[in-house]
Protein backbone atom coordinates (compact mmCIF):
# COMPACT_ATOMS: atom_id res chain seq x y z
CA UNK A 1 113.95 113.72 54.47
CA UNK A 2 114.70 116.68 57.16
CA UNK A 3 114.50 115.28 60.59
CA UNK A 4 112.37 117.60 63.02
CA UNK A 5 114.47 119.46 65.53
CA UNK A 6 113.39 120.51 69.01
CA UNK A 7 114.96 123.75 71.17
CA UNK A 8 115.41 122.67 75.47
CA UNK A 9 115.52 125.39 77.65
CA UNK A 10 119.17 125.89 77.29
CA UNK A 11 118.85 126.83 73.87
CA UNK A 12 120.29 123.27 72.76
CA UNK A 13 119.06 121.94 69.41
CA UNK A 14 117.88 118.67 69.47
CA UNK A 15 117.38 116.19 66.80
CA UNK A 16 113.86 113.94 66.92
CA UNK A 17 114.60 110.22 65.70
CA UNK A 18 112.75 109.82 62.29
CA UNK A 19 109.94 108.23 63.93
CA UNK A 20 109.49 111.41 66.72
CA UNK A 21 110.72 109.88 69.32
CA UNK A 22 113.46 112.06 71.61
CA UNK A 23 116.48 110.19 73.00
CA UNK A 24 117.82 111.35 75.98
CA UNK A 25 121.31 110.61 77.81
CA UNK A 26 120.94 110.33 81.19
CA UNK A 27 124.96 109.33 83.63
CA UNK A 28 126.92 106.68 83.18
CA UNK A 29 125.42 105.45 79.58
CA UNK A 30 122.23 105.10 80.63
CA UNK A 31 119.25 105.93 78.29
CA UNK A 32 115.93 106.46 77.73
CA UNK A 33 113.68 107.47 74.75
CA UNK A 34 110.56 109.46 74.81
CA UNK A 35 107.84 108.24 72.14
CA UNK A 36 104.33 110.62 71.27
CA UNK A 37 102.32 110.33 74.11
CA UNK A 38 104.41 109.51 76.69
CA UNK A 39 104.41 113.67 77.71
CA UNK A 40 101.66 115.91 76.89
CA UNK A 41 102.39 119.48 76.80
CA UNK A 42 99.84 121.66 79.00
CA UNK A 43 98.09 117.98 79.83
CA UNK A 44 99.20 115.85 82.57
CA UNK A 45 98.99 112.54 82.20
CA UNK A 46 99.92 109.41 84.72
CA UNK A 47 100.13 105.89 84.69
CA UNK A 48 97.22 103.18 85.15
CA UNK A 49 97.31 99.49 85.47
CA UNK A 50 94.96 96.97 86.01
CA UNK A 51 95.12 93.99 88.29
CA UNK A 52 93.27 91.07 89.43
CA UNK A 53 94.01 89.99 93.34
CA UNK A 54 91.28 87.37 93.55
CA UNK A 55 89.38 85.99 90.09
CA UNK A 56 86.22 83.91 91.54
CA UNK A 57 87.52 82.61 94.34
CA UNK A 58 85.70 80.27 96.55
CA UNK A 59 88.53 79.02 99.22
CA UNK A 60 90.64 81.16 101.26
CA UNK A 61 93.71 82.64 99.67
CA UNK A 62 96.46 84.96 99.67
CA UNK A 63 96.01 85.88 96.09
CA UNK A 64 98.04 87.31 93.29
CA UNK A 65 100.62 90.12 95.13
CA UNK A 66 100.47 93.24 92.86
CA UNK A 67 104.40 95.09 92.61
CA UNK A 68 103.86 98.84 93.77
CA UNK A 69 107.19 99.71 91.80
CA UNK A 70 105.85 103.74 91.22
CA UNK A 71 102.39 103.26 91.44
CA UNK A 72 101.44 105.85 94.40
CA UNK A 73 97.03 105.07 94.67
CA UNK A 74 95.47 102.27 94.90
CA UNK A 75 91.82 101.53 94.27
CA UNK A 76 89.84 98.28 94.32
CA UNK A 77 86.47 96.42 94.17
CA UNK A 78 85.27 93.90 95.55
CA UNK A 79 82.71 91.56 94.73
CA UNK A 80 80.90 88.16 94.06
CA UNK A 81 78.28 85.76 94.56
CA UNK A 82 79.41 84.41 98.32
CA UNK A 83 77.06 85.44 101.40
CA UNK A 84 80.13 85.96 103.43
CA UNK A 85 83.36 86.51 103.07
CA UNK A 86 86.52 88.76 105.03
CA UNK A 87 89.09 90.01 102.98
CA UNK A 88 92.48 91.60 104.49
CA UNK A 89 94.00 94.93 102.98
CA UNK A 90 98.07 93.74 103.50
CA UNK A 91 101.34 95.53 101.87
CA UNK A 92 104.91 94.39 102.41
CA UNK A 93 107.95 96.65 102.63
CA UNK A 94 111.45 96.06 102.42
CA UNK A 95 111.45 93.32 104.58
CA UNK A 96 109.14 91.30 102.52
CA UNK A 97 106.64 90.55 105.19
CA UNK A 98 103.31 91.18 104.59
CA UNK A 99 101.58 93.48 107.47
CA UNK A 100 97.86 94.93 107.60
CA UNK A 101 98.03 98.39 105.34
CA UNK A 102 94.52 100.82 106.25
CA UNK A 103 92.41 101.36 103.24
CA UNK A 104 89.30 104.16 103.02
CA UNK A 105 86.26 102.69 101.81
CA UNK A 106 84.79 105.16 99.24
CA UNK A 107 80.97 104.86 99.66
CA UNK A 108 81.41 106.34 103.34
CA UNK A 109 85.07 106.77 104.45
CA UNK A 110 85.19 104.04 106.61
CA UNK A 111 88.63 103.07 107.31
CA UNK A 112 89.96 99.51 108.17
CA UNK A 113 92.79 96.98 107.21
CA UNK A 114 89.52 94.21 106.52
CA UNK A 115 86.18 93.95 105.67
CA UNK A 116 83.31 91.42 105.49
CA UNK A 117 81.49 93.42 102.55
CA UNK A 118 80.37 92.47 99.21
CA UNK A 119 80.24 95.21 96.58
CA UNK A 120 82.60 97.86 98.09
CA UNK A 121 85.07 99.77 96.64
CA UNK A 122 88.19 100.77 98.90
CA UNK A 123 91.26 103.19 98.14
CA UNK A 124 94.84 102.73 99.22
CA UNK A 125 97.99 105.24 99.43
CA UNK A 126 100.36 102.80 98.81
CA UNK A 127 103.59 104.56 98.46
CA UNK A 128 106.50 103.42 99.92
CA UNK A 129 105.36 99.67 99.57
CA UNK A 130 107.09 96.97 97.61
CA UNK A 131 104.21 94.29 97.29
CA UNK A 132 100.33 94.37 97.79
CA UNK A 133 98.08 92.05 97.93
CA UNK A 134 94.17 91.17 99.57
CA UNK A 135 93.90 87.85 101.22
CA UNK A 136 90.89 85.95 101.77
CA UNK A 137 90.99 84.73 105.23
CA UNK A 138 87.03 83.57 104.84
CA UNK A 139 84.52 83.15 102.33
CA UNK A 140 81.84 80.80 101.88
CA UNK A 141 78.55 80.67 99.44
CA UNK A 142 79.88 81.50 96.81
CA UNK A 143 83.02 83.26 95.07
CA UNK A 144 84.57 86.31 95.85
CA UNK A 145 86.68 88.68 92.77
CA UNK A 146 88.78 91.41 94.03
CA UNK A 147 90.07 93.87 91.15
CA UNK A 148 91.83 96.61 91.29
CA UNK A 149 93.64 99.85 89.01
CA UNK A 150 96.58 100.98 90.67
CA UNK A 151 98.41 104.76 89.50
CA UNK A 152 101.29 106.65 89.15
């Protein structure tokens, strides 16, 4: 069976694997291989990922702590059955220590590092960050669920 060939822009030939995917060389031995999909010609794609900070929580928490590796956006919801409840927007950089990060609410552009709503949804830049997380610092009545879909 012929193996498909590609041309870079050098004018190099290069051979696909039999299954299409590209490997490429990068210094000192290091490697990576490009499978269908992960590039789209004359389509950009990027990166999503899910997370849950807080699943039904009805005590106050610190919650799950979401790794920013290259996500660069941030965008969460927040909601539940409690009658009250503050939540704090907090990122930690290279130190580790978690600090207050400012977050845009996207029904009116607020902006705040907390808020005491139910049904929101808030967006974060969060480049530059190692860790993120939203803590519950109060919340009673109910449970509170904070989810969120991070990109790259």
């Amino acid at each position: 069976m012929a193996r498909s060939q590609i041309v870079d822009s050098n004018g190099k030939t290069l051979d696909l694997n039999p299954n299409g995917s590209l490997p490429v060389q990068l210094a000192e031995g290091q490697s990576i291989t490009l499978q269908a999909g992960d590039i789209t010609v004359g389509d950009l794609q990027s990166k999503t990922e899910d997370f849950t900070f807080q699943d039904i929580a009805t005590t106050t928490a610190s919650g799950a702590e979401f790794d920013v590796r290259a996500f660069k956006d941030l965008t969460i919801e927040i909601y539940g059955t409690s009658t009250s409840r503050t939540v704090v927007f907090e990122a930690a950089g290279s130190s580790g220590a978690y600090k207050p990060i400012q977050g845009v609410k996207n029904d009116d552009f607020a902006m705040g590092t907390q808020t005491s709503g139910n049904n929101e949804s808030w967006s974060f830049t969060i480049t530059g960050q190692k860790k993120f997380r939203v803590r519950i610092s109060a919340v009673s009545g109910g449970n509170v669920t904070v989810k969120g879909t991070a990109v790259a």
